[in-house]
C-alpha atoms as a PDB file:
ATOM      1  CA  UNK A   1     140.880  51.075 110.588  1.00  0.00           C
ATOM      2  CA  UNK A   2     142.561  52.577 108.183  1.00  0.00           C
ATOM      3  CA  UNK A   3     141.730  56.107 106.267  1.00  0.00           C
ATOM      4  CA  UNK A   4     139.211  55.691 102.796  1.00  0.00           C
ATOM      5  CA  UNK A   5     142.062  57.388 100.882  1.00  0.00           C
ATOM      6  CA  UNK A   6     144.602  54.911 102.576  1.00  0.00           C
ATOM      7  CA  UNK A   7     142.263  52.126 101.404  1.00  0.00           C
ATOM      8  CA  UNK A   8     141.941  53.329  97.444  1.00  0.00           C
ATOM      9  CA  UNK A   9     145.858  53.406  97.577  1.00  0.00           C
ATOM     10  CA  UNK A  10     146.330  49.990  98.961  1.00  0.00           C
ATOM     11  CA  UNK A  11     143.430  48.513  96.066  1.00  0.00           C
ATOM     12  CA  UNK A  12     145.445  50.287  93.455  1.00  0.00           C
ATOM     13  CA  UNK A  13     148.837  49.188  94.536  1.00  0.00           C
ATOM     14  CA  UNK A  14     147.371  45.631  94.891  1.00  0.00           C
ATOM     15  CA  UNK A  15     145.563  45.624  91.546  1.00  0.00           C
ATOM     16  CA  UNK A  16     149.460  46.692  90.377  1.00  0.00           C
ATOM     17  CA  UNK A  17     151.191  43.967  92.180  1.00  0.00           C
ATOM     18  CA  UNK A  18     148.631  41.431  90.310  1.00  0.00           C
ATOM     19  CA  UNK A  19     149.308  42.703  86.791  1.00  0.00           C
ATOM     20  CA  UNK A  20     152.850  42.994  87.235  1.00  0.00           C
ATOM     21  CA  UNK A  21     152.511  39.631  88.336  1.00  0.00           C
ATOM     22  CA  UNK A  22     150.699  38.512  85.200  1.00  0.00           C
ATOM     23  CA  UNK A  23     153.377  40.154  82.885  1.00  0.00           C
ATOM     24  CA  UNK A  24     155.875  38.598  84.492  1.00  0.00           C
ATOM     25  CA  UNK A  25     154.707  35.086  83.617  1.00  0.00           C
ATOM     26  CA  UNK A  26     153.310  36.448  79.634  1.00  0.00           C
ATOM     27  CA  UNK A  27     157.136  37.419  79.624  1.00  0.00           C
ATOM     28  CA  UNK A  28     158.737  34.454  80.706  1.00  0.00           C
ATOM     29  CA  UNK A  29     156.005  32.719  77.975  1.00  0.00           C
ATOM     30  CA  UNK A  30     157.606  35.391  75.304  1.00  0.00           C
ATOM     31  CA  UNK A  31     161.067  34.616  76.417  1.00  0.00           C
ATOM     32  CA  UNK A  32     160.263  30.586  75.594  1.00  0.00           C
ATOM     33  CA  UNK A  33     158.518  31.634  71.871  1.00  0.00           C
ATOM     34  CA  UNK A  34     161.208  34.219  71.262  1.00  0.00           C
ATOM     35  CA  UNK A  35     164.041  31.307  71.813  1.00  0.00           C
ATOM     36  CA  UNK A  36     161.871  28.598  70.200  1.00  0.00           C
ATOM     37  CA  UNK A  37     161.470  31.573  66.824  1.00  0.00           C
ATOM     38  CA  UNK A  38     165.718  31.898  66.902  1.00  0.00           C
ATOM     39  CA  UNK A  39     165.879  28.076  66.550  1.00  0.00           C
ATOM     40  CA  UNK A  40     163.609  27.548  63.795  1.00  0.00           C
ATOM     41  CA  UNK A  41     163.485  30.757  62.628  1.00  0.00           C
ATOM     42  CA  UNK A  42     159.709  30.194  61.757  1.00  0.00           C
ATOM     43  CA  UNK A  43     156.705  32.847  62.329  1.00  0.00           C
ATOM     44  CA  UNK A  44     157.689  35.131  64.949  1.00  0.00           C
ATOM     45  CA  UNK A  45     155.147  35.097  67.817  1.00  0.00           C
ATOM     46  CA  UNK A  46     153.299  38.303  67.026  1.00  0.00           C
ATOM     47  CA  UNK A  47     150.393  38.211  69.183  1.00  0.00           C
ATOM     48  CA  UNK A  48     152.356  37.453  72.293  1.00  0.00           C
ATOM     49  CA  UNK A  49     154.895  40.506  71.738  1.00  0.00           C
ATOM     50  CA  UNK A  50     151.828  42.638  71.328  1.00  0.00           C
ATOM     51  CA  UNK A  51     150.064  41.174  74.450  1.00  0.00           C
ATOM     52  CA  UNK A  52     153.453  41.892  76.231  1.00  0.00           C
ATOM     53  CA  UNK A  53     153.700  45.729  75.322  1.00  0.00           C
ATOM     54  CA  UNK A  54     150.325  46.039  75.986  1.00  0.00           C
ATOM     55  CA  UNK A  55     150.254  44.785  79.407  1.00  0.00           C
ATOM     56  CA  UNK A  56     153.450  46.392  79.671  1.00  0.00           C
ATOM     57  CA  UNK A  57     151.599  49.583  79.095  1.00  0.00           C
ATOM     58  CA  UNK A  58     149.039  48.601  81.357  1.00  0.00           C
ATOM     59  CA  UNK A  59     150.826  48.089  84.434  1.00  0.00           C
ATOM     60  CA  UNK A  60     152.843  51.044  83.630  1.00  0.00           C
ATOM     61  CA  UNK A  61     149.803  53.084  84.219  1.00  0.00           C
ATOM     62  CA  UNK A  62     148.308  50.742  87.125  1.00  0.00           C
ATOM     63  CA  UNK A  63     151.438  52.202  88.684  1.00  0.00           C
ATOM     64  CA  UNK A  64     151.443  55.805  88.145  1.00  0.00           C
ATOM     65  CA  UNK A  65     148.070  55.634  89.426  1.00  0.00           C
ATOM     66  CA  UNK A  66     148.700  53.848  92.475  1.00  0.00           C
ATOM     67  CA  UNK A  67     151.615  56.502  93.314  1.00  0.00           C
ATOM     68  CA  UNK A  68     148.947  59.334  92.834  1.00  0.00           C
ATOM     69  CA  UNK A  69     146.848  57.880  95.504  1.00  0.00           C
ATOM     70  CA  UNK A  70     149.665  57.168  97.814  1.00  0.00           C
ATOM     71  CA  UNK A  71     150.623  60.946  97.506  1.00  0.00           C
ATOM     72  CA  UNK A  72     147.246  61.967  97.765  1.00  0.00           C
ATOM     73  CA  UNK A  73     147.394  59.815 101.100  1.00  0.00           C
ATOM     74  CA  UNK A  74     150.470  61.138 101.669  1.00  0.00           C
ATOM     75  CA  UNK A  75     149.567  64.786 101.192  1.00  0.00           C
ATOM     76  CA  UNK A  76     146.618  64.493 103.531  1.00  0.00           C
ATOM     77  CA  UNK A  77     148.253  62.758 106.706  1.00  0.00           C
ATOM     78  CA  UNK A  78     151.067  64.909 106.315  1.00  0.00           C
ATOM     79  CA  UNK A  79     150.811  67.881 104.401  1.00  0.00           C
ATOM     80  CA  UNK A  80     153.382  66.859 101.580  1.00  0.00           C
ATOM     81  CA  UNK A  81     154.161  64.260  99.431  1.00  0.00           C
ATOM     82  CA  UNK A  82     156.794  61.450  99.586  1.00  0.00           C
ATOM     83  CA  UNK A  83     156.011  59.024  96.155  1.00  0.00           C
ATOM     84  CA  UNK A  84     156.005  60.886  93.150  1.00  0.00           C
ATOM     85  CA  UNK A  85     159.756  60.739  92.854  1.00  0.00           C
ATOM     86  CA  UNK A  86     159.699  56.875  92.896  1.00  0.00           C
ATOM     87  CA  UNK A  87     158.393  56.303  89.300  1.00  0.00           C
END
């Protein structure tokens, strides 16, 4: 079983993993407007580039957090910290 701290860290690192996941396909869906835009050179696709920073964003701090709570983890078990010089 592992530790409740442990456990927090692994939910955060796992929500992470599942937004980074969904950016990665809104990107690939921005890449397809952006080059469909360039050939027609119509309305740019607003709403998706704004969608895309903002998830950006979000994962960005889904991140950060789930390093805190693997050095809080970290710093318990151990005494010191060995994540917060991976973001």
């Amino acid at each position: 079983m592992n530790s409740p701290d442990l456990e927090i860290a692994m939910a955060k690192l796992q929500a992470w993993r599942s937004a980074h996941a969904e950016l990665v396909s809104l990107e690939a869906a921005l890449g397809e407007a952006m080059t469909e835009y360039a050939r027609t050179l119509g309305e740019p696709p607003r709403q998706l580039i704004i969608q895309a920073e903002r998830k950006r964003e979000y994962v960005a701090r889904l991140f950060e957090m789930a390093m805190e709570a693997l050095d809080m983890h970290s710093t318990a078990k151990t005494g010191h910290t060995n994540f917060g010089g991976l973001s």
